[in-house]
C-alpha atoms as a PDB file:
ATOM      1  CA  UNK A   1     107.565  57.416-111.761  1.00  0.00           C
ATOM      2  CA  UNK A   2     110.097  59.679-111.103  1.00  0.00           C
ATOM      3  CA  UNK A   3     108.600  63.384-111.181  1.00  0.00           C
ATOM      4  CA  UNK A   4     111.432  65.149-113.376  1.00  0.00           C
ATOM      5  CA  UNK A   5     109.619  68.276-113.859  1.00  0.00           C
ATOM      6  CA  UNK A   6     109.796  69.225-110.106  1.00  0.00           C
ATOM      7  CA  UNK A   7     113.390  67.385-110.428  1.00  0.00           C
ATOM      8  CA  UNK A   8     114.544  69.853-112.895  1.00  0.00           C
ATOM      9  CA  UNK A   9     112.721  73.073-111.195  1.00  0.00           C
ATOM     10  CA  UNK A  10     114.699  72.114-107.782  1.00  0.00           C
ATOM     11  CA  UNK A  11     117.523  71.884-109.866  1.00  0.00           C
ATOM     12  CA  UNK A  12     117.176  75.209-111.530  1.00  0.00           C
ATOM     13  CA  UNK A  13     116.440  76.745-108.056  1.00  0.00           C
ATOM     14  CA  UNK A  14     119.574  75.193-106.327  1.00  0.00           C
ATOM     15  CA  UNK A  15     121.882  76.039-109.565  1.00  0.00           C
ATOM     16  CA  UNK A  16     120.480  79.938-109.850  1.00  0.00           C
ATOM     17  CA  UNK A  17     119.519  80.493-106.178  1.00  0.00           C
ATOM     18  CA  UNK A  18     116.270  81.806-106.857  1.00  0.00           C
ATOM     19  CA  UNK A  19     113.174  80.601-108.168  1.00  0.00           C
ATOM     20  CA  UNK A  20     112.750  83.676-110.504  1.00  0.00           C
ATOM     21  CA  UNK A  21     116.360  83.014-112.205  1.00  0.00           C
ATOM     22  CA  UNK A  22     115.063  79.537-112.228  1.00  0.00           C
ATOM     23  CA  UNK A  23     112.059  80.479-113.979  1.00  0.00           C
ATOM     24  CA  UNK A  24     114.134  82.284-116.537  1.00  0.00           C
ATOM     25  CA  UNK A  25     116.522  79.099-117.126  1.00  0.00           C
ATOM     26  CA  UNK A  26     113.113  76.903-117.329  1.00  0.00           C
ATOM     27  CA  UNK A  27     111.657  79.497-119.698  1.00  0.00           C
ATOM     28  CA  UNK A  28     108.250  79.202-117.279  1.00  0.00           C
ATOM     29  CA  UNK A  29     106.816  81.449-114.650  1.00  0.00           C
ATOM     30  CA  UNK A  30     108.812  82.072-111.248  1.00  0.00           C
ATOM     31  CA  UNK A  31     104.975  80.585-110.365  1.00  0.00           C
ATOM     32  CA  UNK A  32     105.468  77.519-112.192  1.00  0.00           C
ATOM     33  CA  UNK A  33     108.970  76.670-110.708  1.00  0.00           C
ATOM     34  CA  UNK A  34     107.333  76.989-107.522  1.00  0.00           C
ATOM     35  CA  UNK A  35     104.390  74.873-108.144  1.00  0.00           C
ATOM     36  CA  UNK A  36     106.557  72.472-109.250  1.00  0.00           C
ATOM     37  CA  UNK A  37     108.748  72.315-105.981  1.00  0.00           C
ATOM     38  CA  UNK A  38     106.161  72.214-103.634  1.00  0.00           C
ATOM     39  CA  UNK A  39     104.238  69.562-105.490  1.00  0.00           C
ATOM     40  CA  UNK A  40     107.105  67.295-105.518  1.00  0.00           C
ATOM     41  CA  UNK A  41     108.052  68.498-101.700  1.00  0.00           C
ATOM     42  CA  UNK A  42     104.336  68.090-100.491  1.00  0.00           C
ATOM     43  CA  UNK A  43     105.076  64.205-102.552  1.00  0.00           C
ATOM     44  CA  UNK A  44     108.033  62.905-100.315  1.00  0.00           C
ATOM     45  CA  UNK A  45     107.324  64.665 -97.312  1.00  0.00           C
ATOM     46  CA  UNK A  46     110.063  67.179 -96.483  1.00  0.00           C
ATOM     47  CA  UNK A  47     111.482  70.559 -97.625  1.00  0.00           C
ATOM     48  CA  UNK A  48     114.293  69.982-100.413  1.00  0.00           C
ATOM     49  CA  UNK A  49     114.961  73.561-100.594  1.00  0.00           C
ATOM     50  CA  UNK A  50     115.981  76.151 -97.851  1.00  0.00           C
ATOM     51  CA  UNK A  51     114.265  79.971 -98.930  1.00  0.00           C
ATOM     52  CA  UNK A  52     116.480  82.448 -98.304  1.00  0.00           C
ATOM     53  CA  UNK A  53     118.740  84.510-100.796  1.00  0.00           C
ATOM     54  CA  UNK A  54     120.019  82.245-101.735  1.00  0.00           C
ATOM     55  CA  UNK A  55     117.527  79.522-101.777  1.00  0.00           C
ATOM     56  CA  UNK A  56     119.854  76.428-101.472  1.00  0.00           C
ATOM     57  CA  UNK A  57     119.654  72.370-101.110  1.00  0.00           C
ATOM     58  CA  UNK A  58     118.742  71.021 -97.935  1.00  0.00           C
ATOM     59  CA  UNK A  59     120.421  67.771 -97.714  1.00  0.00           C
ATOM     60  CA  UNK A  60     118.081  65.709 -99.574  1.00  0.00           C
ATOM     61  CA  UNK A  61     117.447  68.211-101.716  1.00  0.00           C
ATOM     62  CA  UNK A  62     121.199  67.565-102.834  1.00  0.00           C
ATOM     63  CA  UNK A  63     120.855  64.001-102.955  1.00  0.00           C
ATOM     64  CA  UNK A  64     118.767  64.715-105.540  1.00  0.00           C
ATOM     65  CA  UNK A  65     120.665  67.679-107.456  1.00  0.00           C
ATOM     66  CA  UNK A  66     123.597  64.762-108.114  1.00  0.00           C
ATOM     67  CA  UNK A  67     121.022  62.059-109.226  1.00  0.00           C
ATOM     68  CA  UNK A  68     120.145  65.113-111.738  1.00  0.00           C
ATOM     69  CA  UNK A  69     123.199  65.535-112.546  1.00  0.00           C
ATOM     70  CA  UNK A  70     123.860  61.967-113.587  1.00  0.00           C
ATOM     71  CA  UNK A  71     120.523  62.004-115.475  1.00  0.00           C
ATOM     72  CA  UNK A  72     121.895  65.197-117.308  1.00  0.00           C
ATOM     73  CA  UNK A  73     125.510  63.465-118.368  1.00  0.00           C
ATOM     74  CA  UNK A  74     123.433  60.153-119.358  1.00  0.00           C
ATOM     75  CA  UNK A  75     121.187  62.708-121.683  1.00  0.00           C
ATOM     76  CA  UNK A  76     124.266  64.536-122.834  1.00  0.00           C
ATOM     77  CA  UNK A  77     125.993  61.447-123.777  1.00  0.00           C
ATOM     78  CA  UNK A  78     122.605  59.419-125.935  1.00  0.00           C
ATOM     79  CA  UNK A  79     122.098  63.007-127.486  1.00  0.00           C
ATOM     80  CA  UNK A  80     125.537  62.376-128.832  1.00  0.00           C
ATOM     81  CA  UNK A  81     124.806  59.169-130.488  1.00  0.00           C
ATOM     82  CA  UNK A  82     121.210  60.519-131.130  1.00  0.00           C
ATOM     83  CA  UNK A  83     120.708  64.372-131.790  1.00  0.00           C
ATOM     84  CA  UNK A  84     118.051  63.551-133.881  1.00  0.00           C
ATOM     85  CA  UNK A  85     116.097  63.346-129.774  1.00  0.00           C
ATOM     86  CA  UNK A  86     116.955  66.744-129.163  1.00  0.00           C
ATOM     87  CA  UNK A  87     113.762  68.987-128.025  1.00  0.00           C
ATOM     88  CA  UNK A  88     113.081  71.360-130.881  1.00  0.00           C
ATOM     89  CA  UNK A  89     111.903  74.267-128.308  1.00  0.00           C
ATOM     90  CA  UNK A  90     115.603  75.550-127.453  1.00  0.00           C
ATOM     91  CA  UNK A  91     118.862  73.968-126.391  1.00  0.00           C
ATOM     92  CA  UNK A  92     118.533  71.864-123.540  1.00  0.00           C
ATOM     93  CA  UNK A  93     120.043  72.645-120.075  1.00  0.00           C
ATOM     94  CA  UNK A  94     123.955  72.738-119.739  1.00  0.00           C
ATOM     95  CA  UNK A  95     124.942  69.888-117.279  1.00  0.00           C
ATOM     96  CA  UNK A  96     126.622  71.078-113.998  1.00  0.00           C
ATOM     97  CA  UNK A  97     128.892  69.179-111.958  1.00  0.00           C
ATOM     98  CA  UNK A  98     129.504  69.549-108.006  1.00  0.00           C
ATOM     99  CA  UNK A  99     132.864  68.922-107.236  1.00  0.00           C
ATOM    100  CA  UNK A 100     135.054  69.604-103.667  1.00  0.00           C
ATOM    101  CA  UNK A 101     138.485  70.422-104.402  1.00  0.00           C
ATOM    102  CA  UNK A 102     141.366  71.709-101.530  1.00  0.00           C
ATOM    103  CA  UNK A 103     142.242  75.424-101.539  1.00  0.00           C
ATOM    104  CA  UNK A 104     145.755  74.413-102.482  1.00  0.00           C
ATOM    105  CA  UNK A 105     145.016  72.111-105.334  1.00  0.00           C
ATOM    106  CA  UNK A 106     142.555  74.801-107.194  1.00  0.00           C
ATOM    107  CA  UNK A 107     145.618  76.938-106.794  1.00  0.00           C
ATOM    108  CA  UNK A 108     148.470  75.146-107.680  1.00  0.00           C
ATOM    109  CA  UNK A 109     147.368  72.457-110.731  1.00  0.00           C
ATOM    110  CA  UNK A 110     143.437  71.652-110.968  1.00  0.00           C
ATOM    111  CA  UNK A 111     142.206  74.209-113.133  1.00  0.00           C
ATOM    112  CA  UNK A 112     144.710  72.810-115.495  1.00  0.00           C
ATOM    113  CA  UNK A 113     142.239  69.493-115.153  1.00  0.00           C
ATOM    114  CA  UNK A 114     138.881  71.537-115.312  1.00  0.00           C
ATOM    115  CA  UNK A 115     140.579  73.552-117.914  1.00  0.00           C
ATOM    116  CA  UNK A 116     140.806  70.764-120.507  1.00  0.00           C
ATOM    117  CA  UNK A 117     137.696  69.057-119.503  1.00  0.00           C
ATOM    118  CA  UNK A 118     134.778  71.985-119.736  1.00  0.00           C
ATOM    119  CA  UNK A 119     136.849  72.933-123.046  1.00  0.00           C
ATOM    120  CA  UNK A 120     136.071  69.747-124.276  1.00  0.00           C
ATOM    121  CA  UNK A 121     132.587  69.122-122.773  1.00  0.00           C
ATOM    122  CA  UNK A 122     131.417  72.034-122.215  1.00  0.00           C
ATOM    123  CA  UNK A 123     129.809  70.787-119.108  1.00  0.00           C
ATOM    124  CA  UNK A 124     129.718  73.597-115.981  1.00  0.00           C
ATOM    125  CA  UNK A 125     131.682  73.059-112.770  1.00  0.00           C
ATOM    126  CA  UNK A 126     130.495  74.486-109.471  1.00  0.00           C
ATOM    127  CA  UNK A 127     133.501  73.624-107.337  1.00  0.00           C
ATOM    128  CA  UNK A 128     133.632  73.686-103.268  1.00  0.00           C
ATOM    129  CA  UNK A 129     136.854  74.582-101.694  1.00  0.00           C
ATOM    130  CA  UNK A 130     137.492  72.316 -98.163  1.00  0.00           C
ATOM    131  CA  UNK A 131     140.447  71.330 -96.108  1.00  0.00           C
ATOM    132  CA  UNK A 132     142.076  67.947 -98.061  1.00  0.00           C
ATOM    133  CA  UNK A 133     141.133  66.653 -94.987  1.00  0.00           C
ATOM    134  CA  UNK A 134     137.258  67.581 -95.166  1.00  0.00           C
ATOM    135  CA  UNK A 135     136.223  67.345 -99.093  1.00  0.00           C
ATOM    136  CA  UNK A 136     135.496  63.741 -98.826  1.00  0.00           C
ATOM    137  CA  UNK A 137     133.132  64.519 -96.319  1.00  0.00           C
ATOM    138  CA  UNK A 138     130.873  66.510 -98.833  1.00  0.00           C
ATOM    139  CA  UNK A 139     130.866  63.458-101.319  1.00  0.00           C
ATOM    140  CA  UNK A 140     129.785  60.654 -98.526  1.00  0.00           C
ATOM    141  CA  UNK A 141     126.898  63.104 -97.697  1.00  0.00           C
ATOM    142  CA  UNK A 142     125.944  63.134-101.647  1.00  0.00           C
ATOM    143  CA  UNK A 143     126.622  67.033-101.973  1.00  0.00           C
ATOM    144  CA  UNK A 144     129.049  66.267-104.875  1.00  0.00           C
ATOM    145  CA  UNK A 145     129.866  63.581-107.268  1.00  0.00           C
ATOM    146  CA  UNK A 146     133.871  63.724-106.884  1.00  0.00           C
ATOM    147  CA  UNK A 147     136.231  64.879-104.435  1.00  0.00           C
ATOM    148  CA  UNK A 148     140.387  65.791-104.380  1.00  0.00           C
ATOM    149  CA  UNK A 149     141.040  64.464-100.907  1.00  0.00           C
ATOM    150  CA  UNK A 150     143.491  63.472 -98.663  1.00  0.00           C
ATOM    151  CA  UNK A 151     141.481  61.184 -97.517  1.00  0.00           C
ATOM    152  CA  UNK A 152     142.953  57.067 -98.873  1.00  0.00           C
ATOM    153  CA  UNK A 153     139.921  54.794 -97.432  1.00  0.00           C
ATOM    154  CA  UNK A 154     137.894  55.258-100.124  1.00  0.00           C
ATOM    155  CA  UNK A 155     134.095  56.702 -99.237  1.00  0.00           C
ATOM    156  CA  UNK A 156     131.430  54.112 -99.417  1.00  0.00           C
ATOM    157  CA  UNK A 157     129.921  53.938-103.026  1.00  0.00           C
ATOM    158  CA  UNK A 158     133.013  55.678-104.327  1.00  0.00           C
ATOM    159  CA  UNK A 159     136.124  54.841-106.471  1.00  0.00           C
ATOM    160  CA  UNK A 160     139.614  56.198-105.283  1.00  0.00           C
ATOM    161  CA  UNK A 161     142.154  56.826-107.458  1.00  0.00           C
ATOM    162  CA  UNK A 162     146.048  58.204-106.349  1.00  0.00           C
ATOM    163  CA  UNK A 163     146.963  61.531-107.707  1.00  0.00           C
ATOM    164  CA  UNK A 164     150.189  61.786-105.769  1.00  0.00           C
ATOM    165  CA  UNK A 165     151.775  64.186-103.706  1.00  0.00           C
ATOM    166  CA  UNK A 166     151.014  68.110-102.682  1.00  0.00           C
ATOM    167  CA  UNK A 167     154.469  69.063-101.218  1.00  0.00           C
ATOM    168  CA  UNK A 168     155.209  71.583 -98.632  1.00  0.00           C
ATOM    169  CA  UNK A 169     158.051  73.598 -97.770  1.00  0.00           C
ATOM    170  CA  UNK A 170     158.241  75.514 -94.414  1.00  0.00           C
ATOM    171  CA  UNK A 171     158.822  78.957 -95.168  1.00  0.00           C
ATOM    172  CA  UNK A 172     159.820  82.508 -93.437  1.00  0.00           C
ATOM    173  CA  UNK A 173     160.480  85.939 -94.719  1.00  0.00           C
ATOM    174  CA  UNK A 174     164.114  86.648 -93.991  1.00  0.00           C
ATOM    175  CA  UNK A 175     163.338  89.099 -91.838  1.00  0.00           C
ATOM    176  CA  UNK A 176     160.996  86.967 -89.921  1.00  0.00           C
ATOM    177  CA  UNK A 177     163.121  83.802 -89.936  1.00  0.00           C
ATOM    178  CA  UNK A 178     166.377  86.255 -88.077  1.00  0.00           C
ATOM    179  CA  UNK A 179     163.805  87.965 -85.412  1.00  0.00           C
ATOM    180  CA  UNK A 180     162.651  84.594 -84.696  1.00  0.00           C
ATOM    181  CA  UNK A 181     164.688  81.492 -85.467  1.00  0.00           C
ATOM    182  CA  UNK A 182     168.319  82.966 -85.216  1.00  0.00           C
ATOM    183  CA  UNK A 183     168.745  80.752 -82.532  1.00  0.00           C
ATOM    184  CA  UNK A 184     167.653  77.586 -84.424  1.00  0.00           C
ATOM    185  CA  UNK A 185     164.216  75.868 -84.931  1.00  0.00           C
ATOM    186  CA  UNK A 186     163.623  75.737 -81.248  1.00  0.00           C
ATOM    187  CA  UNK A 187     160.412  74.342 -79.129  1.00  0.00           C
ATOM    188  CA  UNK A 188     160.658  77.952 -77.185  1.00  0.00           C
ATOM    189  CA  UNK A 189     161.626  79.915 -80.771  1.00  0.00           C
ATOM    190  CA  UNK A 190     158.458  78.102 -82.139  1.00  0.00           C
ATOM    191  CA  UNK A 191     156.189  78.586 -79.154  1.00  0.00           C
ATOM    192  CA  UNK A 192     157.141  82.134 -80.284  1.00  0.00           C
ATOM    193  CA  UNK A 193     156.852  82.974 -83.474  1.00  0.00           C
ATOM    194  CA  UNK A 194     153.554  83.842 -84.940  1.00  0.00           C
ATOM    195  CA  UNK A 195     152.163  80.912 -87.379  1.00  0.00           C
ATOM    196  CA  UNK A 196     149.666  81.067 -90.277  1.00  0.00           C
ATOM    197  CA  UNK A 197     146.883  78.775 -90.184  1.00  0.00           C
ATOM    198  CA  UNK A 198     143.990  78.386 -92.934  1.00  0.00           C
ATOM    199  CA  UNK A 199     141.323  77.630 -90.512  1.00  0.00           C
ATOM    200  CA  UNK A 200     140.664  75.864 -87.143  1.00  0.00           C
ATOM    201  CA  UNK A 201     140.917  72.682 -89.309  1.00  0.00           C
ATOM    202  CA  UNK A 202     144.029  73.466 -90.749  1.00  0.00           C
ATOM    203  CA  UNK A 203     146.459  70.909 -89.465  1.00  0.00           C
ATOM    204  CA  UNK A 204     149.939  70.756 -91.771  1.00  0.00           C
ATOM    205  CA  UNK A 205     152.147  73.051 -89.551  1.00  0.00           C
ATOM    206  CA  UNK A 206     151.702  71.314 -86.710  1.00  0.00           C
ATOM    207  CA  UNK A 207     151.912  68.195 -88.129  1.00  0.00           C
ATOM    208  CA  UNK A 208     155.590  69.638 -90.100  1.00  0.00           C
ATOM    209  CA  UNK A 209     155.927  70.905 -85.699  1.00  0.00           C
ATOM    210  CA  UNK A 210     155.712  67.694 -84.933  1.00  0.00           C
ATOM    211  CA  UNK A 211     157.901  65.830 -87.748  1.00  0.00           C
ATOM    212  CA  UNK A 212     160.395  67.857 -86.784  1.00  0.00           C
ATOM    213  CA  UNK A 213     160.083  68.829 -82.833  1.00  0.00           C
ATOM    214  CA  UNK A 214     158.083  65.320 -81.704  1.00  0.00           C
ATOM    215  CA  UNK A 215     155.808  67.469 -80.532  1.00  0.00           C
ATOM    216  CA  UNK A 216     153.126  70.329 -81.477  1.00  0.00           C
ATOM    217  CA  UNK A 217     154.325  73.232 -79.548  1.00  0.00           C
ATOM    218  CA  UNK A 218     151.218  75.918 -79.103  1.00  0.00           C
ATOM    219  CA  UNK A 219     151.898  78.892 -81.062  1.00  0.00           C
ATOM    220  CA  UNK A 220     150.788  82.750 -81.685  1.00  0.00           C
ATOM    221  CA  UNK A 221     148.077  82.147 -84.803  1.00  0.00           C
ATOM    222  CA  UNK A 222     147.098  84.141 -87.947  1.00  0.00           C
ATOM    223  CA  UNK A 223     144.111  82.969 -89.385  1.00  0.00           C
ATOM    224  CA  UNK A 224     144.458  84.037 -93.434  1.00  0.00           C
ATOM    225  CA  UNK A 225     142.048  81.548 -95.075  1.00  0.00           C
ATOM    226  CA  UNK A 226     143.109  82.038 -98.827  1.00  0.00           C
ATOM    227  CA  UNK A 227     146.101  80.074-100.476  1.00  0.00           C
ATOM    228  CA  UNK A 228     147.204  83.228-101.557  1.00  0.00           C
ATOM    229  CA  UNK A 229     146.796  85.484 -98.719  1.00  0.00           C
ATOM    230  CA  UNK A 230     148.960  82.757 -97.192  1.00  0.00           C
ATOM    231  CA  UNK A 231     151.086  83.361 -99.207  1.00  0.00           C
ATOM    232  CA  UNK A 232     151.361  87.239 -99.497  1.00  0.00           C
ATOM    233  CA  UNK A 233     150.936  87.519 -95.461  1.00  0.00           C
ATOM    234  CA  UNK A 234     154.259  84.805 -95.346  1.00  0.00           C
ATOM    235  CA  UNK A 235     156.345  87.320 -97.785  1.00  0.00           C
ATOM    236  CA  UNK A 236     155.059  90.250 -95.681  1.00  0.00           C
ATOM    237  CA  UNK A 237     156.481  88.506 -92.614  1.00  0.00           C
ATOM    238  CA  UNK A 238     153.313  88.385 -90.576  1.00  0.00           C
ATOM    239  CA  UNK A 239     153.770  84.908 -89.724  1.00  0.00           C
ATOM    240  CA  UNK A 240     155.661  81.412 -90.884  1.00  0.00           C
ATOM    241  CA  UNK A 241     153.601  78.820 -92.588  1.00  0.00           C
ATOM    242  CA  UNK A 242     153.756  75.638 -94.964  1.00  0.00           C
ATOM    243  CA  UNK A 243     153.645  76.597 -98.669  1.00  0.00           C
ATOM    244  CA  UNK A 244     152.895  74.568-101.708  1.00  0.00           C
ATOM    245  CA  UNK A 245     156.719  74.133-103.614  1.00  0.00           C
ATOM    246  CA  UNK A 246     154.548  74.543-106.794  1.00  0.00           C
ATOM    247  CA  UNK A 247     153.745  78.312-105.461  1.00  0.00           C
ATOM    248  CA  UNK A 248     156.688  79.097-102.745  1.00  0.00           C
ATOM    249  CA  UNK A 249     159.860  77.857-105.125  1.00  0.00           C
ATOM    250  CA  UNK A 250     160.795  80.857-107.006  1.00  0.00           C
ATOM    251  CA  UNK A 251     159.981  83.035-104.207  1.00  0.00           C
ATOM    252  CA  UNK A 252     162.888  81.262-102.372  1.00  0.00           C
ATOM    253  CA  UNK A 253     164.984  81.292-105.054  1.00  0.00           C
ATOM    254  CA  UNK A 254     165.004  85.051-105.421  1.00  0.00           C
ATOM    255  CA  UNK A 255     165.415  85.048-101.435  1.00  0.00           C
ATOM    256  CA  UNK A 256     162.301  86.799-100.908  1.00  0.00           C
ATOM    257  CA  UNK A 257     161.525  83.394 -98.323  1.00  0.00           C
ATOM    258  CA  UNK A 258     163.658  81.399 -97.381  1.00  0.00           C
ATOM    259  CA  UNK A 259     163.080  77.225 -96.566  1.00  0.00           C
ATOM    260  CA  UNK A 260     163.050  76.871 -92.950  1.00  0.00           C
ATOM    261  CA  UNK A 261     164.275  73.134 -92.570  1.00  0.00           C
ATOM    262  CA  UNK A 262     165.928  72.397 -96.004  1.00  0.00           C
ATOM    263  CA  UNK A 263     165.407  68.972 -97.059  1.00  0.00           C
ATOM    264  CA  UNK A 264     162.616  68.283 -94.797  1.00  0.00           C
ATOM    265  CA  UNK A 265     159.580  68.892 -96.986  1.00  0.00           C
ATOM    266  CA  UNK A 266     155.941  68.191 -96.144  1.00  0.00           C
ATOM    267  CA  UNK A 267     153.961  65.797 -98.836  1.00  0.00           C
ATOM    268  CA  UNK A 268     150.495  65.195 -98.511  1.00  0.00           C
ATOM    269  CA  UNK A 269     148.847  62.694-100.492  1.00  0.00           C
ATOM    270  CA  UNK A 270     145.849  63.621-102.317  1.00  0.00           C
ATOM    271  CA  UNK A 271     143.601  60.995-104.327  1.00  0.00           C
ATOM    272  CA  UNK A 272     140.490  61.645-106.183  1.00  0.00           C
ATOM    273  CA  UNK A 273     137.535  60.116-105.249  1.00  0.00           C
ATOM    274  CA  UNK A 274     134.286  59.967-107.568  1.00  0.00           C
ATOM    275  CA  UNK A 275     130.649  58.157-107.068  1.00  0.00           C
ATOM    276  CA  UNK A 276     130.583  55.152-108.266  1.00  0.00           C
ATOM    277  CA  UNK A 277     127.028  55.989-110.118  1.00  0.00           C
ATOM    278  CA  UNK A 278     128.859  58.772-111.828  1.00  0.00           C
ATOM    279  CA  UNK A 279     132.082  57.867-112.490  1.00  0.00           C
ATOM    280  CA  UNK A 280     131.759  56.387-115.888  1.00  0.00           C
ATOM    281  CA  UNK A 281     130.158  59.502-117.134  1.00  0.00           C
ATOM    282  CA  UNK A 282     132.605  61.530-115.944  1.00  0.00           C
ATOM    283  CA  UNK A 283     135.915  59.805-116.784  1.00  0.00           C
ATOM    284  CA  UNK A 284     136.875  62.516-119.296  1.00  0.00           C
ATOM    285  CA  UNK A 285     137.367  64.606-115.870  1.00  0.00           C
ATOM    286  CA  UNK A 286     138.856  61.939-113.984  1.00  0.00           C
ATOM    287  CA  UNK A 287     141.292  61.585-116.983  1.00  0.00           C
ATOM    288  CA  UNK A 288     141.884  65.166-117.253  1.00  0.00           C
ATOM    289  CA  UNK A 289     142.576  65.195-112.836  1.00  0.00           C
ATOM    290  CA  UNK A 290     145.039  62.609-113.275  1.00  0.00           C
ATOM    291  CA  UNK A 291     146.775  63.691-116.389  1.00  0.00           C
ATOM    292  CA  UNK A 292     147.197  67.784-114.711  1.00  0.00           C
ATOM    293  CA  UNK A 293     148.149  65.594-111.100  1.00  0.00           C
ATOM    294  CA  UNK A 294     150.858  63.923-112.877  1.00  0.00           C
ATOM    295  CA  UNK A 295     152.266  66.919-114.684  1.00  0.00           C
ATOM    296  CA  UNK A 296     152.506  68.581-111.379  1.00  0.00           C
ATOM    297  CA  UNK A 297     152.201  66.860-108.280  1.00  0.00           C
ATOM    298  CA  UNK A 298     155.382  64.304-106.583  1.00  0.00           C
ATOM    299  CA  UNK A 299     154.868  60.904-107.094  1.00  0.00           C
ATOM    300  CA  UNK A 300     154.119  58.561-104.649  1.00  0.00           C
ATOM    301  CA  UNK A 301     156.257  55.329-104.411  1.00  0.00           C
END
């Protein structure tokens, strides 16, 4: 039999990051909690929690944070049908669900989603923010039960669904875009001018470079890893970059940027991706993702 008890104490540990908060969630001792996790470590053989401060998951350790979260939306949903089965010694646990969402999606249109869905639920998000390119990596290693994602193949175990398109404008301050492109949207004017990047895994400007040159010229780089900061350092002219339309429009429309290459936009397609174990439980979000995509996002033909 499974040993929920420990189950529930990693749980606490992971969700709080530290066993005394845990302790306090559990309504036991900070000794208890930790009784509990080593009995159930000492039981399969490995750690399933790092110490530190935080204490977090290893990667079992998460593998076994989602099956609890599962177990919690399965409870959640009988106690609905049932309430009479509700423990009489305080309100039970609020479920908490691990999602990885892109920077420029939690900006732009997702809270709209998670908005609507923990107002209706009341179920806690704890959402990581990853490259489009990179948050279906945290699902297929069982660190969260759904993923916005770039990525189409669906992950093993998963079910994909299209959300549409994120588009992209390449944009300039006016100052920057005379210094440095009065000549045109040259290799040599781009091998120039400085660019904002997200992080090293960042990857749309030189893929809009290369749309538009054939090539990926190298290029002077800013590293500002917040959509907004983008965004702010682009209007301060510290750099070019590509900006979501849903954020950049009306700064071009005042003339405060301007759109590099009109007419030659950027769309990424983003799909959300959700573990097949889970995704039943948790269509009320997957409803809510695609309803706030298709208010916001381009379609896809």
């Amino acid at each position: 039999m499974i040993d929920y008890g420990g189950l529930r104490a990693v749980g606490a540990v992971v969700q709080t990051g530290s066993f005394e908060k845990a302790a306090k969630l559990l309504h036991v001792t900070p000794s208890a909690v930790s009784q509990r996790v080593k009995a159930l470590e000492d039981r399969l053989g490995f750690f399933l929690i790092q110490r530190g401060n935080p204490c977090i998951a290893t990667e079992k350790g998460e593998w076994l944070c989602r099956h609890l979260e599962q177990v919690g939306l399965l409870e959640r949903a009988l106690l609905q049908q049932l309430p009479g089965l509700a423990r009489d010694d305080g309100p039970s646990p609020r479920v908490t669900l691990h999602i990885a969402v892109n920077a420029d999606s939690l900006a732009t249109w997702f809270l709209d989603a998670a908005a609507q869905y923990t107002r209706e639920t009341g179920v806690l998000l704890d959402l990581t923010v990853d490259e489009e390119g990179r948050t279906a990596d945290w699902l297929a290693h069982g660190r969260v039960v759904a993923a916005v994602t770039s990525r189409e193949q669906p992950v093993t175990g998963c079910r994909r669904v299209s959300l549409g398109a994120l588009r992209y404008l390449a944009n300039a301050s006016p100052d920057f875009a005379d210094r440095h492109f009065a000549e045109g949207l040259t290799e040599t004017a781009f091998a120039q001018a400085p660019v904002l990047t997200f992080n090293r895994h960042d990857s749309l400007q030189s893929g809009w470079m290369k749309t538009v040159l054939g090539r990926e010229p190298d290029c002077p780089t800013h590293c500002l890893p917040s959509t907004h900061a983008f965004l702010d350092g682009c209007l301060a002219g510290i750099g070019w970059c590509m900006n979501p339309v849903l954020l950049a429009q009306h700064h071009v429309d005042a003339g405060r940027l301007v759109d590099l290459l009109p007419g030659r936009p950027l769309d990424v397609p983003l799909y959300w991706q959700v573990n097949r174990l889970a995704a039943d439980l948790i269509a009320p979000l997957t409803r809510a993702v695609t309803a706030a995509a298709a208010a916001r996002l381009i379609r896809l033909s």
